[in-house]
C-alpha atoms as a PDB file:
ATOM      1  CA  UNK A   1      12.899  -4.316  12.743  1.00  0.00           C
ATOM      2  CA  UNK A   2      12.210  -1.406  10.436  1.00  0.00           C
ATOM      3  CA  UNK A   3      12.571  -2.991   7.606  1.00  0.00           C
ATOM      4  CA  UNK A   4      10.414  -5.400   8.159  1.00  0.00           C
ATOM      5  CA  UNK A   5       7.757  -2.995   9.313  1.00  0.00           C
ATOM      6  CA  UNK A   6       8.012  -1.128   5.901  1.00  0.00           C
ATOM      7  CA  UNK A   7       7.703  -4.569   4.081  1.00  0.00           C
ATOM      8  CA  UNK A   8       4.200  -5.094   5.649  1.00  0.00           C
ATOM      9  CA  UNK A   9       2.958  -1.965   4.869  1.00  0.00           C
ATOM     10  CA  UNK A  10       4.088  -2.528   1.153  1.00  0.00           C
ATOM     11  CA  UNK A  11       1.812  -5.622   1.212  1.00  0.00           C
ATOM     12  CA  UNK A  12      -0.903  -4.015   2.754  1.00  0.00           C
ATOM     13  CA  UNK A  13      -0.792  -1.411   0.365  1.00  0.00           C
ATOM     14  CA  UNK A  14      -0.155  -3.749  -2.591  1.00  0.00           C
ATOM     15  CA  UNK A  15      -3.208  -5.464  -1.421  1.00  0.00           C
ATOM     16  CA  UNK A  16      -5.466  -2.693  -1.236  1.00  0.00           C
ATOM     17  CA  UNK A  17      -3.691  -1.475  -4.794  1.00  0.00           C
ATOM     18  CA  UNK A  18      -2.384   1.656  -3.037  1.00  0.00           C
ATOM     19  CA  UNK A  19       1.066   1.646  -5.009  1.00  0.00           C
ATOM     20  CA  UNK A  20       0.446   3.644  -8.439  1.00  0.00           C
ATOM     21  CA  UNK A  21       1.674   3.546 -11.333  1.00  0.00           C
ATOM     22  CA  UNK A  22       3.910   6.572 -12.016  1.00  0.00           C
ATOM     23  CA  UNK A  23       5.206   6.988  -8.610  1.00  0.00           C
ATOM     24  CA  UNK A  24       8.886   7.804  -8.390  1.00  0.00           C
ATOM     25  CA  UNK A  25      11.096   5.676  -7.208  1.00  0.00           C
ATOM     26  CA  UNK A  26      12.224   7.929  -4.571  1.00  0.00           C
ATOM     27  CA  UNK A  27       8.505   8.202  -3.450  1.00  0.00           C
ATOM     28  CA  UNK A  28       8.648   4.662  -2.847  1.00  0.00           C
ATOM     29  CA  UNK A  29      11.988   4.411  -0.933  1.00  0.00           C
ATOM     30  CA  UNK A  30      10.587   7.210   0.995  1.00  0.00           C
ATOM     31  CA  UNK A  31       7.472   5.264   2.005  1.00  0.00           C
ATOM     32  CA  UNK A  32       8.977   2.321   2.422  1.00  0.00           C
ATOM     33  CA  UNK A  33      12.366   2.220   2.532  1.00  0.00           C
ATOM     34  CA  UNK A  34      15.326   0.573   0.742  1.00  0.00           C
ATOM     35  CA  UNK A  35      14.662  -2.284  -1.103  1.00  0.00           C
ATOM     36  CA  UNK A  36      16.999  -5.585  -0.493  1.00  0.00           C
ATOM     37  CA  UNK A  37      18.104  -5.114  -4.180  1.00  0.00           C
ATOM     38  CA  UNK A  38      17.587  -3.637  -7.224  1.00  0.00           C
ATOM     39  CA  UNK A  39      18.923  -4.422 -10.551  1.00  0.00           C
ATOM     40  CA  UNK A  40      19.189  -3.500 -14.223  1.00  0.00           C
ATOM     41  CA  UNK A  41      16.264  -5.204 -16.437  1.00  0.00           C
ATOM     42  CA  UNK A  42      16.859  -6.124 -19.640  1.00  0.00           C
ATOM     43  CA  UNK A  43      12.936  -7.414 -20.214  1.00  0.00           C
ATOM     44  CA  UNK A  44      12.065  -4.951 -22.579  1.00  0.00           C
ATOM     45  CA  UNK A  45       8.673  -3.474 -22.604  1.00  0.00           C
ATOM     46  CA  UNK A  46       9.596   0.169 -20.952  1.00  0.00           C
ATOM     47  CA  UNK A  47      11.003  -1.608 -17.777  1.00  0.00           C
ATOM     48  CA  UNK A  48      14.561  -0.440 -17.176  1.00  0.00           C
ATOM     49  CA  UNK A  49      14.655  -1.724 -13.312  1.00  0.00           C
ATOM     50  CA  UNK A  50      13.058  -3.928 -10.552  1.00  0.00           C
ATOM     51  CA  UNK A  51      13.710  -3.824  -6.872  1.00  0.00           C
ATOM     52  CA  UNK A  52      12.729  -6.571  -4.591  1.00  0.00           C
ATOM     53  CA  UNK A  53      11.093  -6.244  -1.386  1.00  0.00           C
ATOM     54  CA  UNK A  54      10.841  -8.849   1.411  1.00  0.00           C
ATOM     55  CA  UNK A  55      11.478  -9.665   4.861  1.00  0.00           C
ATOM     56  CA  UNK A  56      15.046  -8.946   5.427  1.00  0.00           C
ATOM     57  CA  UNK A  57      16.113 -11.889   8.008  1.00  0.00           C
ATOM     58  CA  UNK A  58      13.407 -14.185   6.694  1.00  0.00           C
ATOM     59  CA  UNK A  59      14.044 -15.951   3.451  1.00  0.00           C
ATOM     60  CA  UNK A  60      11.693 -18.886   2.052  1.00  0.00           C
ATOM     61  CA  UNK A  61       8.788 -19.127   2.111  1.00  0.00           C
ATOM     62  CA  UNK A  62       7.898 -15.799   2.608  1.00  0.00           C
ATOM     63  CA  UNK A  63       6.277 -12.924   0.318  1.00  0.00           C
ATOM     64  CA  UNK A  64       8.644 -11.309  -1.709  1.00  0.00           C
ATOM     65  CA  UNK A  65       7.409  -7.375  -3.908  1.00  0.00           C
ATOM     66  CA  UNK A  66       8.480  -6.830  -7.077  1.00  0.00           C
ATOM     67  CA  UNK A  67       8.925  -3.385  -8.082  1.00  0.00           C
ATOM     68  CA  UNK A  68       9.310  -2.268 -12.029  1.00  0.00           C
ATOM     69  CA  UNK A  69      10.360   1.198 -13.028  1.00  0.00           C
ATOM     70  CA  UNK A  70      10.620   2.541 -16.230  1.00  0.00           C
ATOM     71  CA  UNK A  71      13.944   4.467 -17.335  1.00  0.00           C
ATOM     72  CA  UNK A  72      12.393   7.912 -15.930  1.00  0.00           C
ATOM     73  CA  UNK A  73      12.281   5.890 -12.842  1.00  0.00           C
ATOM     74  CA  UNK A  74       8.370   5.610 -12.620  1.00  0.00           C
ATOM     75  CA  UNK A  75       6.875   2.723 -11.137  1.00  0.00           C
ATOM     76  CA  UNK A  76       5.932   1.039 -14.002  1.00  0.00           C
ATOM     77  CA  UNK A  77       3.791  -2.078 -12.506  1.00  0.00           C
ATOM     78  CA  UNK A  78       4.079  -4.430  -9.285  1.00  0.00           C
ATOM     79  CA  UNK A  79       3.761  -8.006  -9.049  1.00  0.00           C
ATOM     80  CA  UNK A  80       3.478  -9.994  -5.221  1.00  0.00           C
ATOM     81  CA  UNK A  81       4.928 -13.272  -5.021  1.00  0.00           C
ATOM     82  CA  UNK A  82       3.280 -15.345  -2.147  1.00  0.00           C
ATOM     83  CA  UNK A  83       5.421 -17.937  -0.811  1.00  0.00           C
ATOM     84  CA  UNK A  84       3.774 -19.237   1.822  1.00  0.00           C
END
């Protein structure tokens, strides 16, 4: 699936630190695709969004991407939960 193919180049590149900070969002999206949902973040600290990333038919207990942007729609930081 093409999703899923995008997903594991997000973790390769989160591994190797590839994402930076200050990339639009639409850079991302672009790179690697649509993320399975985004939402309104009301954590303070310059982060107005984060967008989560994963493999679309497989649920627990796989990696999951975290995604923050900041209100100009930067990426702000990442964080890579591993679930398994």
């Amino acid at each position: 699936m093409v999703q899923d193919e995008s997903f594991d180049k997000l973790l390769d590149d989160i591994k190797n630190n590839r994402p930076e900070k200050g990339m639009s969002k639409k850079a991302i999206i672009s790179k690697y695709g649509n993320p399975v949902i985004c939402k309104e973040d009301g954590k303070g600290s310059g982060i107005e969004e984060s967008c989560l990333y994963r493999h679309v038919l497989e649920y627990f207990p796989h990696d999951a991407a975290y995604l923050y942007f900041d209100r100009d729609q930067k990426l702000y930081y990442w964080e890579l939960e591993k679930r398994k």
